[in-house]
Structure formats: structure tokens, C-alpha cells
Protein backbone atom coordinates (compact mmCIF):
# COMPACT_ATOMS: atom_id res chain seq x y z
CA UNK A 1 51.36 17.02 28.08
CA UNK A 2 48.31 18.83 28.14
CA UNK A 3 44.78 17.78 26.79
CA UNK A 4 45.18 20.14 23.99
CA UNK A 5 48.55 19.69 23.11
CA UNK A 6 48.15 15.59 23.14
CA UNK A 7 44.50 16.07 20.78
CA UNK A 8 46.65 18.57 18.39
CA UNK A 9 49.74 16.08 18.06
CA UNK A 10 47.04 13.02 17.32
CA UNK A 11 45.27 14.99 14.81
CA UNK A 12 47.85 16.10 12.89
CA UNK A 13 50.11 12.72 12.63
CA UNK A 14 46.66 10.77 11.94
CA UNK A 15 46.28 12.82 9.06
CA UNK A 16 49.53 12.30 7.85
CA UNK A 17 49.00 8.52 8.26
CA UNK A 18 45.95 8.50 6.10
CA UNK A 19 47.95 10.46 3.61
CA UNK A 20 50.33 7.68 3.78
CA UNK A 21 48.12 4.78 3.86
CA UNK A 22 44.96 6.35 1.48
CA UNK A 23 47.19 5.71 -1.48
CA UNK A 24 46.93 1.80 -2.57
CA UNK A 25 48.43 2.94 -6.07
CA UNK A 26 52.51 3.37 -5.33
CA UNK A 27 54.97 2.03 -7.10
CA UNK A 28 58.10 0.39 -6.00
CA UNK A 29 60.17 3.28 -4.95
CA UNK A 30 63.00 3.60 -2.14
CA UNK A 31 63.47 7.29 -2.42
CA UNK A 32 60.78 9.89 -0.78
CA UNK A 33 61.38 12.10 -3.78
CA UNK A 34 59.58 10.05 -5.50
CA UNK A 35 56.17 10.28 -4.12
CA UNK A 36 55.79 13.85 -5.05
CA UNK A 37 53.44 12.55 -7.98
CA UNK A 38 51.11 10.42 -5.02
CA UNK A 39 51.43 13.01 -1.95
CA UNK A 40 51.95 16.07 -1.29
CA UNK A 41 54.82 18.18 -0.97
CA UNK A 42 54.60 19.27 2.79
CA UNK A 43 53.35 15.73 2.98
CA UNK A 44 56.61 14.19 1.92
CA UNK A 45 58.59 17.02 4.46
CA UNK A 46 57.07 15.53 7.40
CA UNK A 47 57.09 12.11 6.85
CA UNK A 48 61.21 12.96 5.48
CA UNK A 49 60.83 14.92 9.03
CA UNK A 50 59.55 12.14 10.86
CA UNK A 51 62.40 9.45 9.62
CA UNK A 52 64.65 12.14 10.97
CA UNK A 53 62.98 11.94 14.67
CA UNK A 54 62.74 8.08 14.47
CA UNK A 55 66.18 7.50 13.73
CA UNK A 56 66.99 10.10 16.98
CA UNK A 57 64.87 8.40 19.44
CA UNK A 58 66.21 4.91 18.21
CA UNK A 59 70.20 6.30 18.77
CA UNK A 60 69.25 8.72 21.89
CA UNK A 61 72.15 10.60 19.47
CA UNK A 62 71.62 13.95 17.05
CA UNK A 63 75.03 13.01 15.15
CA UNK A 64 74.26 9.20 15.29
CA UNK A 65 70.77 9.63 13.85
CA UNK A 66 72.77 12.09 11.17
CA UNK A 67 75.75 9.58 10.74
CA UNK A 68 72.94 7.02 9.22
CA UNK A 69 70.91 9.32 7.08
CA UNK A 70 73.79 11.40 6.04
CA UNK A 71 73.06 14.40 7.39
CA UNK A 72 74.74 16.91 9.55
CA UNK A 73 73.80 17.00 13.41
CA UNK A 74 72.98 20.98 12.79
CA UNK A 75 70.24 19.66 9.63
CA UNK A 76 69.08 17.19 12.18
CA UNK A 77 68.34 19.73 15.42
CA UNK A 78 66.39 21.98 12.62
CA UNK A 79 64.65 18.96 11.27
CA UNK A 80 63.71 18.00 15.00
CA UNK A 81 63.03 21.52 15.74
CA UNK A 82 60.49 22.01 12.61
CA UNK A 83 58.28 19.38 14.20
CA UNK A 84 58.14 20.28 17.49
CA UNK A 85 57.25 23.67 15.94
CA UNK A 86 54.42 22.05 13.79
CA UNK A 87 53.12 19.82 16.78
CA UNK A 88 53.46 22.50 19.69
CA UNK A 89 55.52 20.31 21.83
CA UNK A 90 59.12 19.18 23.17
CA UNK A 91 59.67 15.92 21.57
CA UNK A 92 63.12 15.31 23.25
CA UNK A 93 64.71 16.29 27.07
CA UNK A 94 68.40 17.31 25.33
CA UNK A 95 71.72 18.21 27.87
CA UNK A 96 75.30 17.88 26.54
CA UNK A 97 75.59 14.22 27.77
CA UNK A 98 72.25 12.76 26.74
CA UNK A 99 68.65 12.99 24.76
CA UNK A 100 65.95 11.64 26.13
CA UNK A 101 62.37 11.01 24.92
CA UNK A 102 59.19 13.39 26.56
CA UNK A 103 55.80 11.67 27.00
CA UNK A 104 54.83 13.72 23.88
CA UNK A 105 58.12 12.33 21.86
CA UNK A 106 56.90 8.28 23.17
CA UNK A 107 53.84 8.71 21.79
CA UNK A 108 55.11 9.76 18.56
CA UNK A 109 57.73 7.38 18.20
CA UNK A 110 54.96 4.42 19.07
CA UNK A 111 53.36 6.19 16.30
CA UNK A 112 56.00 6.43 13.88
CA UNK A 113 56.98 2.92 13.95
CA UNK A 114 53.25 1.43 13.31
CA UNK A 115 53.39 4.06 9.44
CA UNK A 116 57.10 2.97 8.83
CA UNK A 117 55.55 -0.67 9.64
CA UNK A 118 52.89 -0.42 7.27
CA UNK A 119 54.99 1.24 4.41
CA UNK A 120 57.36 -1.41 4.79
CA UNK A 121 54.30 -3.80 4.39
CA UNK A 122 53.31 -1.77 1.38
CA UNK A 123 56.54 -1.99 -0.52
CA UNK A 124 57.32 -5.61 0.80
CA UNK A 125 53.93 -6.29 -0.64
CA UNK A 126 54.53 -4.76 -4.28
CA UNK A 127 58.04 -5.99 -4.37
CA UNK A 128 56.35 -9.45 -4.37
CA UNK A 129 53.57 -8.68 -6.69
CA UNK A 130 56.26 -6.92 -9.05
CA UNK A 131 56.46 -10.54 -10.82
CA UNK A 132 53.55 -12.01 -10.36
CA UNK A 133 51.23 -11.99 -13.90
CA UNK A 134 47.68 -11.70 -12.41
CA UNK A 135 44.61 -9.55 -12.38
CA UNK A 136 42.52 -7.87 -14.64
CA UNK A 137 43.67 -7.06 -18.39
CA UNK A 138 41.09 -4.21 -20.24
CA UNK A 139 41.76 -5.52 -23.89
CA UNK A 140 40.40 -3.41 -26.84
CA UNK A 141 40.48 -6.00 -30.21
CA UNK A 142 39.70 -5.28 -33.81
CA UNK A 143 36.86 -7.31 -35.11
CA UNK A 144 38.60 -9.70 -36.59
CA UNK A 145 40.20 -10.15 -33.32
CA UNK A 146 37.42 -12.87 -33.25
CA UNK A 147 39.98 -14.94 -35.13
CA UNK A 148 42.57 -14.43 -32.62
CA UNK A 149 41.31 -16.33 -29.62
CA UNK A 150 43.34 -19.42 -30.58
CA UNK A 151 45.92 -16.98 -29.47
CA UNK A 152 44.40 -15.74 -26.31
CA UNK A 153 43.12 -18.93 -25.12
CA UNK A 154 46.48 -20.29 -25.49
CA UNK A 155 47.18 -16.74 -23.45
CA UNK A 156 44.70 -17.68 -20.51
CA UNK A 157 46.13 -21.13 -20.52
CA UNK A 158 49.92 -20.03 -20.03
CA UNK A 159 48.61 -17.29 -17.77
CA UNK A 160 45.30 -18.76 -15.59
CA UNK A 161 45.90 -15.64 -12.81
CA UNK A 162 45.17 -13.17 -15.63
CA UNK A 163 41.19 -12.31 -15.89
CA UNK A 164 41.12 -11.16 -19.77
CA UNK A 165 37.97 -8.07 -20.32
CA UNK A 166 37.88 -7.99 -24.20
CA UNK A 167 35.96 -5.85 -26.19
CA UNK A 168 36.07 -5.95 -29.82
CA UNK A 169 35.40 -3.29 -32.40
CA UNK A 170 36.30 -1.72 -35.31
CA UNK A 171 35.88 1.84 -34.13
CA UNK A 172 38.73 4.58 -33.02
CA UNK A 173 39.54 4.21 -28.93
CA UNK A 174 40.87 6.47 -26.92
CA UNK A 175 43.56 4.13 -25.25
CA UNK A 176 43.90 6.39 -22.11
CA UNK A 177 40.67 8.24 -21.48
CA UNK A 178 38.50 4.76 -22.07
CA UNK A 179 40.47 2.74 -19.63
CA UNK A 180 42.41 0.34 -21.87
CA UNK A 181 45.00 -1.66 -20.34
CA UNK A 182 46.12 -2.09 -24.11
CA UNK A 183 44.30 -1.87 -27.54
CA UNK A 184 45.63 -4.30 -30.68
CA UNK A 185 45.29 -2.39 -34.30
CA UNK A 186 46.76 -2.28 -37.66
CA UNK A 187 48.20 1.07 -38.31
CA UNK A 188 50.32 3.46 -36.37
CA UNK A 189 50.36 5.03 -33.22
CA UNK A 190 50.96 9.09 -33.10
CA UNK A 191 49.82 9.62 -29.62
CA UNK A 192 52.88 11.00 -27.76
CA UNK A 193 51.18 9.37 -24.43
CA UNK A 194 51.22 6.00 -25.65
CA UNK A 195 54.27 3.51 -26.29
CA UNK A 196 53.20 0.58 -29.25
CA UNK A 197 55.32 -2.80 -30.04
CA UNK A 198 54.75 -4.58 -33.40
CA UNK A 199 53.16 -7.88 -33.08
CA UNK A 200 53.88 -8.76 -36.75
CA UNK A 201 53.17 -8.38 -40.39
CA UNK A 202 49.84 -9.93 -42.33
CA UNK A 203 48.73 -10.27 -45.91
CA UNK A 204 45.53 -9.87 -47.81
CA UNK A 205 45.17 -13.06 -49.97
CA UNK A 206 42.10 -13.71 -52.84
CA UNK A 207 40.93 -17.61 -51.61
CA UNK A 208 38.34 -19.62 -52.82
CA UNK A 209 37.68 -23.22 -52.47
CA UNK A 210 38.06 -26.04 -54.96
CA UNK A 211 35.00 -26.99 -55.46
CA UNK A 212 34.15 -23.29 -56.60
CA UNK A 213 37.04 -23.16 -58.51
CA UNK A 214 36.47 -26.37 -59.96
CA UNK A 215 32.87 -25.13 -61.38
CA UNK A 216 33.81 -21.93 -62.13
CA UNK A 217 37.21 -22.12 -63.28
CA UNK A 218 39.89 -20.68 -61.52
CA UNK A 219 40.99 -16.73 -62.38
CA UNK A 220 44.47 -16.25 -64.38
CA UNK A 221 44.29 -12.40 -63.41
CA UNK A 222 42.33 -9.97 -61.83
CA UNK A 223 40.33 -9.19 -65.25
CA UNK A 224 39.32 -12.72 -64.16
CA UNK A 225 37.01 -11.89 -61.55
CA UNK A 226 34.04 -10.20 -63.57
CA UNK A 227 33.47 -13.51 -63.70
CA UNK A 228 33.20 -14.73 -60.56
CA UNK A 229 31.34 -14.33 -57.58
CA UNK A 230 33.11 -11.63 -55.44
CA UNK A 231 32.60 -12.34 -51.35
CA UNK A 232 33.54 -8.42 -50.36
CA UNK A 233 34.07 -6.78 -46.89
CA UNK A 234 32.82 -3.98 -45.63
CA UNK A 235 34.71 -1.28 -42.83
CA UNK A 236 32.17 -1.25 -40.20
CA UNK A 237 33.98 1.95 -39.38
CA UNK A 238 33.24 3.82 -42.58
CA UNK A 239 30.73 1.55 -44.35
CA UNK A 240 33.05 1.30 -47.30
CA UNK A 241 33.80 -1.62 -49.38
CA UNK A 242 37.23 -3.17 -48.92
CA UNK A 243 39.48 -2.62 -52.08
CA UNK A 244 41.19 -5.68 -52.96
CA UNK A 245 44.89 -4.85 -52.75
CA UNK A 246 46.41 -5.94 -56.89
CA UNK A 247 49.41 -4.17 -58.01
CA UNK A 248 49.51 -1.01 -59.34
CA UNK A 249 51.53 -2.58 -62.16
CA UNK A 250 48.48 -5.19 -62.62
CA UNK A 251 46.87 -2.03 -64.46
CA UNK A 252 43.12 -3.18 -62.10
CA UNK A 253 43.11 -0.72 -59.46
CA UNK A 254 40.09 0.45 -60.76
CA UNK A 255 38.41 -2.57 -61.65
CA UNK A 256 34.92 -3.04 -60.33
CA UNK A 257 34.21 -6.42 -58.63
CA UNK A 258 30.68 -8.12 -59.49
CA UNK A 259 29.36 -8.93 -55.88
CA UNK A 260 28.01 -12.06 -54.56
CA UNK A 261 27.53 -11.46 -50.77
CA UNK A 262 28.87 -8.27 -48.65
CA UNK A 263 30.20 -8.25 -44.91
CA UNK A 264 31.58 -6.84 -41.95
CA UNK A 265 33.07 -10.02 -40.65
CA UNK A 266 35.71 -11.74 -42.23
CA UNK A 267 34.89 -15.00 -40.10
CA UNK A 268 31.43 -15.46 -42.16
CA UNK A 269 33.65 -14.30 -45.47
CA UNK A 270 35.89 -17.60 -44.75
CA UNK A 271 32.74 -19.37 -44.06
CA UNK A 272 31.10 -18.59 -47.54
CA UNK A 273 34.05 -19.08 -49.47
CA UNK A 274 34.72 -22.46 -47.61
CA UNK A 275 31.31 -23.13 -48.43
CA UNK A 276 31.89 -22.83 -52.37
CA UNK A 277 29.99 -19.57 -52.59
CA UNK A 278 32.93 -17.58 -54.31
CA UNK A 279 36.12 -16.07 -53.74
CA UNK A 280 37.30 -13.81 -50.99
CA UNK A 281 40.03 -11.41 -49.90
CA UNK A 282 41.13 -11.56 -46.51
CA UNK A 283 43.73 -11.83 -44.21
CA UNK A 284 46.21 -14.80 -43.98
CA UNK A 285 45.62 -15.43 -40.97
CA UNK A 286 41.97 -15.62 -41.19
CA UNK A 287 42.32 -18.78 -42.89
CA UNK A 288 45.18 -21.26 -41.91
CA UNK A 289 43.25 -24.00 -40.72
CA UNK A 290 41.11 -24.34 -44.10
CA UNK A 291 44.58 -23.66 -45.95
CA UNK A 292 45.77 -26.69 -43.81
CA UNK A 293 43.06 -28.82 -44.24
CA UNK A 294 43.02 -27.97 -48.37
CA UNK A 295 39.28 -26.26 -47.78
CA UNK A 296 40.29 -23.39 -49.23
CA UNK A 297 43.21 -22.12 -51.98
CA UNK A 298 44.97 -18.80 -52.58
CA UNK A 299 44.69 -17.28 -56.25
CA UNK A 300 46.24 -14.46 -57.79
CA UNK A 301 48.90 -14.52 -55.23
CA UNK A 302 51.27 -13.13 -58.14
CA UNK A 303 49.12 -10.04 -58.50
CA UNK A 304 48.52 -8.97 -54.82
CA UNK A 305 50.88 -6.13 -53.17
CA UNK A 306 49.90 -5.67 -49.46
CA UNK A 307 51.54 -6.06 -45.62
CA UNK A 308 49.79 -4.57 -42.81
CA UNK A 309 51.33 -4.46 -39.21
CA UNK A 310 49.44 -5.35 -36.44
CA UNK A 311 50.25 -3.78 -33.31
CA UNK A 312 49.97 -3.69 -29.28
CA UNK A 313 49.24 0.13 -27.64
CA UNK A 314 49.08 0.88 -24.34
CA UNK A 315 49.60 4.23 -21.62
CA UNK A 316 53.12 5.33 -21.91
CA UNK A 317 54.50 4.69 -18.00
CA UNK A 318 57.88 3.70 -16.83
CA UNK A 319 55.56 1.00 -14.49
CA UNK A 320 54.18 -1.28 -16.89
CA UNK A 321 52.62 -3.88 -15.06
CA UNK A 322 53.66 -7.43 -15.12
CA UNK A 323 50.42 -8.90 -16.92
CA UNK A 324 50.44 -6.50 -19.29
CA UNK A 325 54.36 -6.92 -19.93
CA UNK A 326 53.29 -11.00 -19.95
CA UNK A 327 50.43 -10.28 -22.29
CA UNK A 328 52.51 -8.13 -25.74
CA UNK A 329 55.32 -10.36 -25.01
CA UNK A 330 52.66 -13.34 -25.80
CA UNK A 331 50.90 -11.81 -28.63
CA UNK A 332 54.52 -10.45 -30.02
CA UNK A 333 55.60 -14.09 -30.04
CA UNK A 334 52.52 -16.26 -31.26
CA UNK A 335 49.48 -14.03 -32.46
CA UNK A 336 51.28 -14.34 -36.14
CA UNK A 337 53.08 -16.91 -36.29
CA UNK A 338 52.90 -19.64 -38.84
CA UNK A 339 51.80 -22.78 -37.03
CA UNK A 340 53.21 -26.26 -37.38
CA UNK A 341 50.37 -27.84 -39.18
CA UNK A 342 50.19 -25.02 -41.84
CA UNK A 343 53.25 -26.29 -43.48
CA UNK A 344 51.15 -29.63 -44.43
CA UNK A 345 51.63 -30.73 -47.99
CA UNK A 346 48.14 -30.09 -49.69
CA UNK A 347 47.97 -27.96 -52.27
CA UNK A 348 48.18 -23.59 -51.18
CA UNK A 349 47.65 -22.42 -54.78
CA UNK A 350 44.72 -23.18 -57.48
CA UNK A 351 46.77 -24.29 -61.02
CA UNK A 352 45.52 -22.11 -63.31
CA UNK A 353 42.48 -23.52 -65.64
CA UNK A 354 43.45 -22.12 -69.86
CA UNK A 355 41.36 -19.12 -70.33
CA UNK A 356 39.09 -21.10 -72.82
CA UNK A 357 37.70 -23.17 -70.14
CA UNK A 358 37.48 -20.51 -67.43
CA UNK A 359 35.30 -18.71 -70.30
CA UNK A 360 33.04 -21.60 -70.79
CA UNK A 361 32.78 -22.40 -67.10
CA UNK A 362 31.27 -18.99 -66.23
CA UNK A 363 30.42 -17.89 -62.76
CA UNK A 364 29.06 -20.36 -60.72
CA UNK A 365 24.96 -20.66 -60.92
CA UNK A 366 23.43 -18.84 -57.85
């Protein structure tokens, strides 16, 4: 083999080995056909090519080597024939009895079997990882995702391998171009490149606190409120005012709430109303533990008409990755869910006060 020859067959199959071991981003596949999305297409020949000469040199046999990869001894010569085309040199010694390795077809065997080695490794290595939850999870929340970490501390608990990266906010995401493992909304997703899974159903409910209630009377309908002292949230999205969501058959949906205090978190909303400062509308969930503990009370429950969905979106791909499969399946199964304690016996719902009193009582003093 001359100097040439021997520096031309080196560069070329190092360059297909870096082709095949540059990528750190396959999936599990068995089939080359596969790859055509990760390498090349005259990529994919040789190394198809290459298979083809191992399995020769291993056999010293054109129709053994075609016996095992289904192929006809005529596909394998041409095969065999294509590379030592490509490299510029005999590869095998053939006669009608034998086939023997050249210098040239050693080297490249020695060659072959340390890639076939490594994408065994490579496969071996994801076929273990293919159920193993770990790594890092890019999380996109809504703002009151704040209220959610019960959830996703339970999450990290269950799942200690997985390093959660949350950001919360309020404003539109682009799940794919930002980098989002998987964004949590209300609303639907139209995007034909993602794939969404509902992770339940909440309510909007008015709450106040007893001791509010008990000063200011509680409200018999939603006329009631011009009364009261209206805790109201605002979209940090759109700098609107949330409506509060009464019936269209309540004959309010234009009424115009007096307003106490104004804010873009519902956590401080709970807070205030907890805190006897007046009555709020926000989600069910938002509140549980002070519903459990008897802090707070729902009114008007017979006048509200609302369900919202939240749900998980991520990149549409046939590959979804174990943590991410770990982490919907989690939210999907505990993010909503009533817990055990909210069942407790204290009172959910303020008794009405008679309208006389309520009247008398007026809003509570600032």
C-alpha cells in the first residue's frame, strides 16, 4: 500500500467516523434509514457500505456475508466494489476457492470494528437512559404557577434526578423557538408543531373571610357587591381588569365592581382577603388550604358560570424524553386534584345574612 493510498484511505474513513461519532443527539434506532434526519445521505451509503465489508472479512465469504444481511452475493461484490472505488484500493485478494484480506482491507476492518464498537456503545448507552427520569426540565409556568409548587416539590421529591429550570410569566411563549421543554397554560393549543395533554379543569370562586363577612355582611347576589370591598386582578399580559365570571342569566355582566385593592398576583389577592380586607375572585385552587383551615369562604357560588382547562405543551416528536413523559404524567395526576384535607368539615359557604342587615352593615370601614 502506498504512502498515498494508506493517507487517502485514513482520511476519508476518519471523516466518516467523526460523522458518526459528532452526533451525541440519536435516538434509539436499529435501522440505518433512520439516520437520514442526523447524517447525511452518502454518509449513511458508506457506513451501510462498510457493514457490508465487515460482515465479508468476518465470513472470508461474498454469499455468507449476503446470507446474514440478506442480500445477494452480486449486491455484495458491487457494494465491496463501490468502496474500493471510493478508497483507491483492493480491499480483498478474491480466487474461486477463497477471499482474503489486503494490508489495505486489515486496516479497514481494525477500523471498522472500533465505529461499530462505539455505535454499539452509543445505542447500548441510550437504550439504558431510555428509562431513566433525569436531567434538565426547561419549564415555562403561568404566574399563578407560584401556587403550584406544592405540586412540583412533591415532583422533585418523587423525581430527585430531575433538575427543574422554571420560569414563570404571564406572557405568550414560543414553546419551540424559546427552548421549552414544556410550557403549562389555560387555553388551547393551535400550533400544528406542538402536542398538549389536559392537566384538569379549575373554577373562579368569589371568597372572603368571616371576619369580613361578619362586619360587612355577607352578599345574597352579585348586586351585593357595590357594597363591598372588591379585591380585583389584573392580566399582567394586557393590563386589564379580570371580569368576575356571574351568569349571563344573573342579568350583572355589566355590573361595575367598587374596588378596594388591584393586582397581578392572585397569591397577595388570597392574602388580603384572608386578611379581612374584602372579597376576591380567584381560582379554586388558589385557596384550599384557607378553605381547609375555615380562613376563608366561597359566596355567590350559585351565581358563578366558569371552568378553565389547564394544560401541558410541549415540541411535537415521536421521542419524548423520559423526564418530560415523568413530568405531564405528574402534573396530569396531582396538579388539580382535590387533596385529602380539603374535604374537612368546616364550613365552604358563608349563610346568607337577610338583606336588612347586609344594608345596615355596609362595607367594611377602610
Amino acid at each position: 500500500m502506498t504512502r498515498s493510498a494508506s493517507s487517502s484511505l485514513r482520511g476519508r474513513f476518519s471523516g466518516l467516523a467523526v460523522a458518526v461519532q459528532g452526533n451525541h443527539q440519536w435516538p434509539m434506532i436499529d435501522e440505518p434509514e433512520t439516520w437520514s434526519s442526523i447524517v447525511p445521505t452518502n454518509k449513511l451509503q458508506n457506513l451501510g457500505a462498510l457493514r457490508v465489508f465487515s460482515r465479508v472479512a468476518e465470513n472470508r465469504s461474498f454469499a455468507g456475508a449476503g446470507s446474514q444481511l440478506n442480500l445477494s452475493a452480486s449486491a455484495v461484490g458491487k457494494a465491496i466494489a463501490r468502496l474500493e472505488q471510493k478508497f483507491g484500493v483492493r480491499l480483498f485478494h478474491r480466487s474461486t476457492r477463497s477471499v482474503t484480506l489486503t494490508d489495505e482491507g486489515q486496516r479497514l476492518l481494525e477500523s471498522c470494528q472500533r465505529v461499530f464498537s462505539e455505535i454499539e456503545a452509543i445505542e447500548l448507552d441510550f437504550a439504558k437512559n431510555s428509562t431513566i427520569v433525569r436531567g434538565r426540565l426547561r419549564v415555562s409556568l403561568p404566574l399563578a404557577g407560584m401556587l403550584m409548587m406544592p405540586t412540583l416539590s412533591a415532583f422533585m421529591q418523587a423525581y430527585p434526578q430531575v433538575e427543574l429550570d422554571l420560569h414563570f410569566s404571564d406572557h405568550l411563549v414560543d414553546v419551540v423557538n424559546d427552548g421549552y421543554d414544556v410550557v403549562v397554560r389555560t387555553g388551547e393549543a393551535s400550533d400544528s408543531r406542538l402536542r398538549a395533554r389536559s392537566l384538569g379543569n379549575y373554577r373562579l370562586e368569589v371568597i372572603a373571610s368571616p371576619d369580613y363577612l361578619a362586619q360587612a355582611g355577607v352578599p345574597g347576589s352579585p348586586e351585593d357587591l357595590r357594597h363591598h370591598r372588591c379585591l380585583r386582578h389584573r392580566y399582567p399580559s394586557t393590563g386589564k381588569l379580570q371580569r368576575w365570571p356571574f351568569a349571563m342569566r344573573a342579568g350583572v355582566h355589566d355590573l361595575v365592581l367598587p374596588t378596594a385593592s388591584v393586582s397581578t398576583s392572585v397569591e397577595s389577592l388570597v392574602t388580603l382577603a384572608e386578611a379581612g380586607h374584602g372579597i376576591a375572585c380567584v381560582p379554586d385552587f388558589a385557596y384550599r388550604k384557607q378553605l381547609a383551615e375555615g380562613t376563608l369562604v366561597r359566596v355567590l357560588d350559585d351565581f358563578i358560570e366558569h371552568t378553565g382547562t389547564f394544560r401541558a405543551v410541549w415540541p411535537d416528536s415521536p421521542f419524548a424524553s423520559p423526564k418530560l413523559r415523568a413530568f405531564v404524567d405528574f402534573l396530569a395526576a396531582n396538579l388539580l386534584q382535590t387533596p385529602p384535607d380539603a374535604s374537612s368539615d368546616r364550613p365552604r359557604r358563608a349563610a346568607v345574612v337577610p338583606q336588612a342587615m347586609h344594608r345596615a352593615s355596609g362595607p367594611r370601614p377602610a
